[in-house]
C-alpha atoms as a PDB file:
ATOM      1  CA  UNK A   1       0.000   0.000   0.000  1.00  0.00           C
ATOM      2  CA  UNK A   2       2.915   2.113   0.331  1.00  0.00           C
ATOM      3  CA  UNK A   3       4.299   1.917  -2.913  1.00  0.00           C
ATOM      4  CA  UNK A   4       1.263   2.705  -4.050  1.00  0.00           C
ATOM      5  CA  UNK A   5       0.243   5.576  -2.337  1.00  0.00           C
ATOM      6  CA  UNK A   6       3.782   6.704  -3.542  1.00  0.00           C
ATOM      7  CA  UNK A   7       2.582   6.197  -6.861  1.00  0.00           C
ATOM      8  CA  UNK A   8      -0.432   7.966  -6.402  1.00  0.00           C
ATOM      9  CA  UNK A   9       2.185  11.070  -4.775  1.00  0.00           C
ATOM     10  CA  UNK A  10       4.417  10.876  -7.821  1.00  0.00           C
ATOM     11  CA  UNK A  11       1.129  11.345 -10.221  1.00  0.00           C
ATOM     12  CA  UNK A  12       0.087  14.481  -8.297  1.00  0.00           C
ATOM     13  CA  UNK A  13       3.312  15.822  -8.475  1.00  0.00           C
ATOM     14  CA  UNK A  14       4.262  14.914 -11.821  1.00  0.00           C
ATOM     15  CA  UNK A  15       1.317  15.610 -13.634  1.00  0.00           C
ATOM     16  CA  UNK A  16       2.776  17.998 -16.135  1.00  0.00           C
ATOM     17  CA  UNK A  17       4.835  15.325 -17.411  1.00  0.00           C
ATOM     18  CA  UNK A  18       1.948  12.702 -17.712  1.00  0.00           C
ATOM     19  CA  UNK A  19      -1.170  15.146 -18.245  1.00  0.00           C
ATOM     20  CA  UNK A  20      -0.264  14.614 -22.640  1.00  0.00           C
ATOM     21  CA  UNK A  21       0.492  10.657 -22.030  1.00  0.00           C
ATOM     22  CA  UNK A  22      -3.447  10.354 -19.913  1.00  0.00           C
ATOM     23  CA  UNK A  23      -5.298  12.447 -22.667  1.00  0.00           C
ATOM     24  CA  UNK A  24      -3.759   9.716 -25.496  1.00  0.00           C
ATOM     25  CA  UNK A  25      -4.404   6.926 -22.808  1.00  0.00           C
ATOM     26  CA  UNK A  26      -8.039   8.140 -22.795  1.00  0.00           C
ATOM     27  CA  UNK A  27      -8.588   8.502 -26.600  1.00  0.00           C
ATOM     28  CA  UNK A  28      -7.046   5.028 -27.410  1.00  0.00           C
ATOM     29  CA  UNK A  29      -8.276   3.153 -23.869  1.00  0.00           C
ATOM     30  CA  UNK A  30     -11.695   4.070 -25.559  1.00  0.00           C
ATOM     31  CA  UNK A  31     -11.215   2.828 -29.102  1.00  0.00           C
ATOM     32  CA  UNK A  32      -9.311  -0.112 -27.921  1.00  0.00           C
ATOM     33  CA  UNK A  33     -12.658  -0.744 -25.819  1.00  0.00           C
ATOM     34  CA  UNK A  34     -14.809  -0.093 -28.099  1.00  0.00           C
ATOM     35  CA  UNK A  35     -13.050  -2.183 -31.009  1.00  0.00           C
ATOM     36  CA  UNK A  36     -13.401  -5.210 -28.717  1.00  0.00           C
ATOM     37  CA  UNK A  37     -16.927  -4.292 -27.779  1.00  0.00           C
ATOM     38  CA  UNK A  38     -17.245  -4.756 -32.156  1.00  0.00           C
ATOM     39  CA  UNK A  39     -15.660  -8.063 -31.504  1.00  0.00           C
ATOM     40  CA  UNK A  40     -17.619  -9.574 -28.894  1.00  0.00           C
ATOM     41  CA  UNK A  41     -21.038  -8.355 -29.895  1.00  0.00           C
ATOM     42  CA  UNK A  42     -20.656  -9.427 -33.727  1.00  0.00           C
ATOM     43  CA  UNK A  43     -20.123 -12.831 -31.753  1.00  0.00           C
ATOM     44  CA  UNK A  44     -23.406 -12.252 -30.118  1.00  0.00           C
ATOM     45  CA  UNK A  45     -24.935 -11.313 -32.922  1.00  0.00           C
ATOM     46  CA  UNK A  46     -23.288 -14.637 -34.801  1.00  0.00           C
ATOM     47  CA  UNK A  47     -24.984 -16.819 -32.214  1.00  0.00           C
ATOM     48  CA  UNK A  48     -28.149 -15.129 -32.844  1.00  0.00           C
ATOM     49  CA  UNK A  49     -28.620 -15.632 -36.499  1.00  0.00           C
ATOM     50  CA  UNK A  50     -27.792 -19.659 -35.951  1.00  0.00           C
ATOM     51  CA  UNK A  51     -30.519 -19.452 -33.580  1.00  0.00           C
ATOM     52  CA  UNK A  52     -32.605 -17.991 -35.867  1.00  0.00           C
ATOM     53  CA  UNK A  53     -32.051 -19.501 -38.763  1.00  0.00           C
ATOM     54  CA  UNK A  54     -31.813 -22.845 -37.600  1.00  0.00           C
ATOM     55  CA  UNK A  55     -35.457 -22.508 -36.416  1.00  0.00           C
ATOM     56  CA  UNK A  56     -36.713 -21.528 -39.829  1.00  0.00           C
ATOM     57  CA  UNK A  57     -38.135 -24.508 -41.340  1.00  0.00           C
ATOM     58  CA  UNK A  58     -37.497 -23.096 -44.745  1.00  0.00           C
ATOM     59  CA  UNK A  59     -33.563 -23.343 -44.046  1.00  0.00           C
ATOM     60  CA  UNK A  60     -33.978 -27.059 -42.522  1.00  0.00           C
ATOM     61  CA  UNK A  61     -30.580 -27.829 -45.066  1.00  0.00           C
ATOM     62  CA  UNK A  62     -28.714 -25.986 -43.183  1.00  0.00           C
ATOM     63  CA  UNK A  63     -26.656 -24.355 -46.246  1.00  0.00           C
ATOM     64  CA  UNK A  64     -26.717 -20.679 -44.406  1.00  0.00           C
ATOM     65  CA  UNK A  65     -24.177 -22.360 -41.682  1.00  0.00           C
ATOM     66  CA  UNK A  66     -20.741 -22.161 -44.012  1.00  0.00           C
ATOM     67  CA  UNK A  67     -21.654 -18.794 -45.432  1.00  0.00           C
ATOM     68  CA  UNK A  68     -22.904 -17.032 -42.274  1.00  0.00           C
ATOM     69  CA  UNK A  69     -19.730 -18.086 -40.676  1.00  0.00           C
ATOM     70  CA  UNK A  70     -17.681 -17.169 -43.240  1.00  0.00           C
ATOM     71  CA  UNK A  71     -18.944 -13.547 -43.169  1.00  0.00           C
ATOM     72  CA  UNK A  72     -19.141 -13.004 -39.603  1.00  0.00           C
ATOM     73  CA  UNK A  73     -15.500 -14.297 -40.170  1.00  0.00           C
ATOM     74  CA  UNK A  74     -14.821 -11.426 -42.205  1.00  0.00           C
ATOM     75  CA  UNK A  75     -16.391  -9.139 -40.110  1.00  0.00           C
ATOM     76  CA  UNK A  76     -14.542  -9.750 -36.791  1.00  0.00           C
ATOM     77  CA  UNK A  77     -11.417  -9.613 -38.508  1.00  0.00           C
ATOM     78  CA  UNK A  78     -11.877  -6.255 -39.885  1.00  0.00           C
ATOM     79  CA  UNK A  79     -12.524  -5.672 -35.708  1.00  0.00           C
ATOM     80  CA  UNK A  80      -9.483  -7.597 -34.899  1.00  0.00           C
ATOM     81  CA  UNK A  81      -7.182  -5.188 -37.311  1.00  0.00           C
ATOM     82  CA  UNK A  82      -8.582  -2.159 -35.121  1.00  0.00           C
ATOM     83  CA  UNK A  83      -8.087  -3.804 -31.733  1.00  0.00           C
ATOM     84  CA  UNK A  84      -4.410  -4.813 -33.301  1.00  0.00           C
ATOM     85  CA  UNK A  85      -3.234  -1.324 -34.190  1.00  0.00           C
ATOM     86  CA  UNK A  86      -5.478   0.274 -31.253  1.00  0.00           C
ATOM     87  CA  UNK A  87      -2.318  -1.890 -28.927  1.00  0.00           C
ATOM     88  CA  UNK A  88      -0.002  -0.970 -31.455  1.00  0.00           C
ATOM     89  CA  UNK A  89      -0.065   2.789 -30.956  1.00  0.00           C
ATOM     90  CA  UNK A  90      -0.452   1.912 -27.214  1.00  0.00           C
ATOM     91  CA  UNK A  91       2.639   0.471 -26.652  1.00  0.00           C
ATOM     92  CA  UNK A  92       4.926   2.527 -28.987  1.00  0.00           C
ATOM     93  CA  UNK A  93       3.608   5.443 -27.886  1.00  0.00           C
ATOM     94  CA  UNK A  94       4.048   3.785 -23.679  1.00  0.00           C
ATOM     95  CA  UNK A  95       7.402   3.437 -24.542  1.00  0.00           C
ATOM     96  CA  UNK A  96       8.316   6.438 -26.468  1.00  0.00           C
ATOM     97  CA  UNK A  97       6.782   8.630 -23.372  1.00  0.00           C
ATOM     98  CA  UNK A  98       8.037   6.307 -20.496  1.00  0.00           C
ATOM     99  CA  UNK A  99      11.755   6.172 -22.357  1.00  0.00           C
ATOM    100  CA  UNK A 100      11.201  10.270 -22.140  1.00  0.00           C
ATOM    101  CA  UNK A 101       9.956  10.396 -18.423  1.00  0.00           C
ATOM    102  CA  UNK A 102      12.451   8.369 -17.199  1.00  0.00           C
ATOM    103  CA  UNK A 103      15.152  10.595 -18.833  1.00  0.00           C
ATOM    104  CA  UNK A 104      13.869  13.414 -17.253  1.00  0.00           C
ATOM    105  CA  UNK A 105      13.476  12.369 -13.778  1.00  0.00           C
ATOM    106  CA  UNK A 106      16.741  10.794 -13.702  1.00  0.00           C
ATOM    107  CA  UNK A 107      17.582  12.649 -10.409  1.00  0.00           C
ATOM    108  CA  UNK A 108      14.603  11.388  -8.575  1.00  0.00           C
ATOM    109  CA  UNK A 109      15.420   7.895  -9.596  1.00  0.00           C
ATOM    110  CA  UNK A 110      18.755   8.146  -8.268  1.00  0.00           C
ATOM    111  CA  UNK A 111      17.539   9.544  -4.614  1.00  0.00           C
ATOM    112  CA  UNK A 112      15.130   7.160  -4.686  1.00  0.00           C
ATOM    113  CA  UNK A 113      18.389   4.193  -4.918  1.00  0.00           C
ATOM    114  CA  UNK A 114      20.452   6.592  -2.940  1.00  0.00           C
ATOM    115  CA  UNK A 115      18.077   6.464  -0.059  1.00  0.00           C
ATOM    116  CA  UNK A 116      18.071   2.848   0.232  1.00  0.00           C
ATOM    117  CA  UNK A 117      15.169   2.070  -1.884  1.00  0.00           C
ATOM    118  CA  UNK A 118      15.328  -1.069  -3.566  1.00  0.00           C
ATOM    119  CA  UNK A 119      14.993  -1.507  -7.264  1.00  0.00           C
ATOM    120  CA  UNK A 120      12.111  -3.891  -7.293  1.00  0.00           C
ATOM    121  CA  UNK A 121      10.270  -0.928  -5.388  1.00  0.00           C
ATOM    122  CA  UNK A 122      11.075   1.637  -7.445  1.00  0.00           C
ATOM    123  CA  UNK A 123      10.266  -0.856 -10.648  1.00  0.00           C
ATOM    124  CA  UNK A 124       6.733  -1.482  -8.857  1.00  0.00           C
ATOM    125  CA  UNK A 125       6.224   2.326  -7.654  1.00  0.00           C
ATOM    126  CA  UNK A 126       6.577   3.535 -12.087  1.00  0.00           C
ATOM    127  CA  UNK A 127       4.111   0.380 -12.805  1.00  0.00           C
ATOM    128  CA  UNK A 128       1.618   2.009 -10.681  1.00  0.00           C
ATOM    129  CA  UNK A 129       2.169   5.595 -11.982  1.00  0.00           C
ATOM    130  CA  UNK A 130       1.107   3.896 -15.369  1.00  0.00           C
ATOM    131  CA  UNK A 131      -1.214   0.995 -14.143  1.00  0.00           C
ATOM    132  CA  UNK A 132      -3.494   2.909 -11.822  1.00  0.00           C
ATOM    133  CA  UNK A 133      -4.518   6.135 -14.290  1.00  0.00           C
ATOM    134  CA  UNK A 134      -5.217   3.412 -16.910  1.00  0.00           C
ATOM    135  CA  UNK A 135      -7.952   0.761 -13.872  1.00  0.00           C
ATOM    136  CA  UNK A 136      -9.192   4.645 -13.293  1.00  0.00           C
ATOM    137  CA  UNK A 137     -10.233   5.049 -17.037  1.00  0.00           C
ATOM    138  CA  UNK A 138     -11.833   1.586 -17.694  1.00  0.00           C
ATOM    139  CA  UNK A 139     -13.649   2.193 -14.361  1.00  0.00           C
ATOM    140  CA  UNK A 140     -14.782   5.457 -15.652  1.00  0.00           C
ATOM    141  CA  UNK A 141     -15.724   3.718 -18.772  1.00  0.00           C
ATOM    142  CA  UNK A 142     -17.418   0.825 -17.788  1.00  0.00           C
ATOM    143  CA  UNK A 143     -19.509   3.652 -15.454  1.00  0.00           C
ATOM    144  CA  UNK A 144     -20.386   5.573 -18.983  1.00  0.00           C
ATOM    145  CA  UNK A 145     -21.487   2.438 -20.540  1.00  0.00           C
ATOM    146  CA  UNK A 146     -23.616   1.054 -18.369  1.00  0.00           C
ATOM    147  CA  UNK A 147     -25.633   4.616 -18.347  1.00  0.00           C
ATOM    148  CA  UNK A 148     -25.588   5.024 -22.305  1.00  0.00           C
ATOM    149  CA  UNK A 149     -26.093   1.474 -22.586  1.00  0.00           C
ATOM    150  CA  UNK A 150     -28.977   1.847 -25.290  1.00  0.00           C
ATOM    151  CA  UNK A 151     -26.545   4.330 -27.279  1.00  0.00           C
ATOM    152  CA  UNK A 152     -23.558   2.257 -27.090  1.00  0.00           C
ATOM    153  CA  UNK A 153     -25.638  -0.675 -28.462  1.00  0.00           C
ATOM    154  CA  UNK A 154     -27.689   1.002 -31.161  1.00  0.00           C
ATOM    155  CA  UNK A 155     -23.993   2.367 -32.257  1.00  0.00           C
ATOM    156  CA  UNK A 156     -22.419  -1.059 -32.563  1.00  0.00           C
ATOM    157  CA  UNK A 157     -26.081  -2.256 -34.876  1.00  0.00           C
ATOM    158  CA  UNK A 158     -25.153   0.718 -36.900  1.00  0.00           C
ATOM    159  CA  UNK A 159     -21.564   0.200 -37.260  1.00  0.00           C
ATOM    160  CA  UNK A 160     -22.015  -3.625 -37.856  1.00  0.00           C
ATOM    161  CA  UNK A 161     -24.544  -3.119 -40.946  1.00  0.00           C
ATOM    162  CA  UNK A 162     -22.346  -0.672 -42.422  1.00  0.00           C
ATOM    163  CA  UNK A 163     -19.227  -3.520 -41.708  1.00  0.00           C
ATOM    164  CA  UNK A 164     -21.531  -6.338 -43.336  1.00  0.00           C
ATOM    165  CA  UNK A 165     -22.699  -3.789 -46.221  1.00  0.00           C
ATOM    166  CA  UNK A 166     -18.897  -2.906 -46.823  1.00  0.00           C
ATOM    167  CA  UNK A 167     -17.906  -6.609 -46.877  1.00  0.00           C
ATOM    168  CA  UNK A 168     -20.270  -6.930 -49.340  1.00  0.00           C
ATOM    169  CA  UNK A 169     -19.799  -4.167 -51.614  1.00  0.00           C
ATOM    170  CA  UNK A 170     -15.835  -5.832 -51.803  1.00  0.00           C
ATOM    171  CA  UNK A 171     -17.759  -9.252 -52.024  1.00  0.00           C
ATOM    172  CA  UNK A 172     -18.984  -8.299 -55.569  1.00  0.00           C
ATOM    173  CA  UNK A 173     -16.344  -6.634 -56.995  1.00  0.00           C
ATOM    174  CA  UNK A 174     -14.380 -10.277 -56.249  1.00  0.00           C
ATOM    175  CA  UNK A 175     -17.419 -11.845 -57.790  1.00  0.00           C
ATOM    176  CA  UNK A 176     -17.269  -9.313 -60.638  1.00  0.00           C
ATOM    177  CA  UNK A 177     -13.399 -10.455 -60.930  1.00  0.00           C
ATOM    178  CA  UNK A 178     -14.413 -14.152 -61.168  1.00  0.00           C
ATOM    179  CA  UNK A 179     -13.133 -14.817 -57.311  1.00  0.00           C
ATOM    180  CA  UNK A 180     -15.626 -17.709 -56.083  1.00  0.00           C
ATOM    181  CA  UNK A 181     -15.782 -17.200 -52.864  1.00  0.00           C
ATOM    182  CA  UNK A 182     -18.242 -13.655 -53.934  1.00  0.00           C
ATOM    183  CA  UNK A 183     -20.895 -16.399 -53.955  1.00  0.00           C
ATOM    184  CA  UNK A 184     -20.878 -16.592 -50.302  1.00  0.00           C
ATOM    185  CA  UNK A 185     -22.892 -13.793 -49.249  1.00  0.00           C
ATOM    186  CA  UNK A 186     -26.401 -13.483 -49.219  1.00  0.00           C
ATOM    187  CA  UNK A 187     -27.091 -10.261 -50.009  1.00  0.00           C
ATOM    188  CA  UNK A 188     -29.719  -9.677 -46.773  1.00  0.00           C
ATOM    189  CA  UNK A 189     -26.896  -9.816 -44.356  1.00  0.00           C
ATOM    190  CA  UNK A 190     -26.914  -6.504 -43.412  1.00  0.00           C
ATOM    191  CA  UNK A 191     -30.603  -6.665 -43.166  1.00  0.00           C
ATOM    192  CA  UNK A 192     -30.667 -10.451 -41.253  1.00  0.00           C
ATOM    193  CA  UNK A 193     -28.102  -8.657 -38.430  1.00  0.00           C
ATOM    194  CA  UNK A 194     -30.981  -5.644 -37.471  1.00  0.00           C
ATOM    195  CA  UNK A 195     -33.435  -8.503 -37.078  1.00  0.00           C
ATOM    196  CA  UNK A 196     -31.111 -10.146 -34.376  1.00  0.00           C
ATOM    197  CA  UNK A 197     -32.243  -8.583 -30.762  1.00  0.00           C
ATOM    198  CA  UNK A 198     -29.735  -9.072 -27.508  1.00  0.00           C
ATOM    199  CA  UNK A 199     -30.966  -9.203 -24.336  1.00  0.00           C
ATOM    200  CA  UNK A 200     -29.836  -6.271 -21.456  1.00  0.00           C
ATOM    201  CA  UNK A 201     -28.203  -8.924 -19.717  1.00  0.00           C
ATOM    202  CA  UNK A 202     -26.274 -10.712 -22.710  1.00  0.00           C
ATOM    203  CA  UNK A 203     -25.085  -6.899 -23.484  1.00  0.00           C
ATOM    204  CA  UNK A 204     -24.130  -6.716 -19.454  1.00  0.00           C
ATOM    205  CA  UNK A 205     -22.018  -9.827 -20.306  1.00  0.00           C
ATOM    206  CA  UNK A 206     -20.215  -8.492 -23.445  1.00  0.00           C
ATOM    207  CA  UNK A 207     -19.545  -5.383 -21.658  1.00  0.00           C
ATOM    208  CA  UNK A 208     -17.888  -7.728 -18.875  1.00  0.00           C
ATOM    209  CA  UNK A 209     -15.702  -9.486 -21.151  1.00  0.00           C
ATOM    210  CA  UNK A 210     -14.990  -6.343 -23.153  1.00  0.00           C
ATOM    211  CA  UNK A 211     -13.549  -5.055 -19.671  1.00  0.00           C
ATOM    212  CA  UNK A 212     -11.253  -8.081 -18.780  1.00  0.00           C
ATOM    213  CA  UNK A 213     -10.150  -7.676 -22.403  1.00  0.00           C
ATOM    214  CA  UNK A 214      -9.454  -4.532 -22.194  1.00  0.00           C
ATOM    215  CA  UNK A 215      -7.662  -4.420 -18.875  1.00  0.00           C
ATOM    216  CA  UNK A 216      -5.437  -7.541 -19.944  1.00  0.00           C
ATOM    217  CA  UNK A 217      -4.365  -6.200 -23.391  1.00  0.00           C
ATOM    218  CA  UNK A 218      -3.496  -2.556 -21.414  1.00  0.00           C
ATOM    219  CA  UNK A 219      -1.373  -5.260 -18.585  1.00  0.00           C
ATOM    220  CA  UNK A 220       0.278  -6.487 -21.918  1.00  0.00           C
ATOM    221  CA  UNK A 221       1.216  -3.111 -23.168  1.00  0.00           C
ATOM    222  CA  UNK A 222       2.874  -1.821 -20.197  1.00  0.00           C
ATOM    223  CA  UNK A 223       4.665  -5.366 -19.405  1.00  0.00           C
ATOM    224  CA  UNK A 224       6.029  -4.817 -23.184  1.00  0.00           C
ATOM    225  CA  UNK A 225       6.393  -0.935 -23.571  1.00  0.00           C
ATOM    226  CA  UNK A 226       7.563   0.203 -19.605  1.00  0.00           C
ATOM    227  CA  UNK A 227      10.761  -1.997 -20.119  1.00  0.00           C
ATOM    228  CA  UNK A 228      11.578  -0.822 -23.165  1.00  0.00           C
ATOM    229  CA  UNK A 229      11.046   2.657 -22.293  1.00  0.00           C
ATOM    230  CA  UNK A 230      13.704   2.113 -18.848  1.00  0.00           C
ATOM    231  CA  UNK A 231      15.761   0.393 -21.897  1.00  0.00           C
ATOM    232  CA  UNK A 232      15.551   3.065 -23.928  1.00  0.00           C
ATOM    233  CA  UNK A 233      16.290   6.044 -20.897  1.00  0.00           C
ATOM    234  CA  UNK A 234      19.554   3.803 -19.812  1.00  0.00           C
ATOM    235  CA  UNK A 235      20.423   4.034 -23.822  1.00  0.00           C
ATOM    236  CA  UNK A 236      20.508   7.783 -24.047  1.00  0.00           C
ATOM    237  CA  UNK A 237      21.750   8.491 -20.610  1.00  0.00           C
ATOM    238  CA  UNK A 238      24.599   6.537 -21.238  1.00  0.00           C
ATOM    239  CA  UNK A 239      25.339   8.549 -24.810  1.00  0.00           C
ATOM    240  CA  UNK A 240      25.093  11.573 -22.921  1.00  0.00           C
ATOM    241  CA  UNK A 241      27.776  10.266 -20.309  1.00  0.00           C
ATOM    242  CA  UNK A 242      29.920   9.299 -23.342  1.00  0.00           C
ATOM    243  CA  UNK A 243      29.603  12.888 -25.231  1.00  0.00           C
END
């Protein structure tokens, strides 16, 4: 508890130096959310149409099974390139601005190993100066979407027909090229996916897993970018000892 109400010190005190790196936390701590959100629903939604479909007696042949996976396929990976790049930017930009704060409080580092403050401490104190603003966001996030639940779900509808009307619209142009697999998609798609309806409490659960997702893939970033940013501080410091 120490450490981290050191942490929680440092943040007060240094929050010129990390007010720029919590604004870009915020804007990509939301997309990266959101993107997985995409993910997770169009899952949802997946389920649904089997359901649906599979109690149609007109589709008793089950032919709609290969296709409607192969599209909802499609469709998460298009979400899946998002939720990659969303981490992407994460991390390089974690380690470009951790490899810069660590140059600049060089002094304070050394006090703190001066003063007989051991390094696994110290490692565990910067964590928290990066973990705890990011568990403060997705709190304040989860908060938001729970209120605007009804917005947040009648954006992802909107954002998944325009997904499975894009798919599409490249699913013809293959088929206009001769590529077989254009054949696949029905072209009602976009219309079967406003037809599917999710419960509060299935949305509840997406927005649940959406959360542990997005807390684990922020863990990931800062296990990957924090050392490199110390790695990258040591790297400089040491040219400027040299010049």
């Amino acid at each position: 508890m120490r450490t981290v109400h050191y942490a929680v010190a440092s943040l007060r005190y240094h929050k010129k130096i990390y007010l720029p790196y919590f604004i870009v936390l915020v804007l990509l701590t939301v997309a990266l959310f959101f993107a997985l959100c995409l993910v997770n629903s169009a899952q949802a939604i997946y389920h649904g149409l089997q359901d649906l479909l599979a109690n149609n007696p007109i589709n008793e042949n089950k032919q709609w099974s290969a296709p409607l996976q192969f599209f909802f396929t499609q469709m998460k990976n298009i979400y899946w390139l998002v939720v990659l790049g969303t981490v992407s930017l994460l991390t390089l930009f974690t380690f470009l601005f951790s490899g810069h704060a660590f140059t600049r409080r060089k002094r304070e580092l050394q006090t703190f190993f001066t003063s007989g403050r051991s390094h696994l401490r110290v490692a565990l104190q910067i964590a928290y100066e990066f973990v705890l603003p990011a568990l403060f966001i997705v709190g304040c996030l989860i908060c938001l979407v729970l209120i605007f639940q009804p917005l947040v779900q009648r954006l992802c509808e909107l954002i998944h027909t325009h997904t499975a009307q894009i798919i599409r619209s490249n699913d013809l142009a293959n088929l206009n090229n001769n590529i077989k697999f254009g054949v696949r998609l029905p072209k009602d798609y976009p219309l079967l996916i406003q037809t599917v309806f999710i419960s509060n409490r299935d949305w509840l659960q997406i927005f649940t897993k959406t959360a542990w997702q997005t807390l684990l893939l922020l863990l990931i970033n800062f296990g990957i970018g924090l050392p490199l940013g110390a790695l990258l501080a040591k790297i400089r410091l040491l040219k400027k000892s040299i010049n």
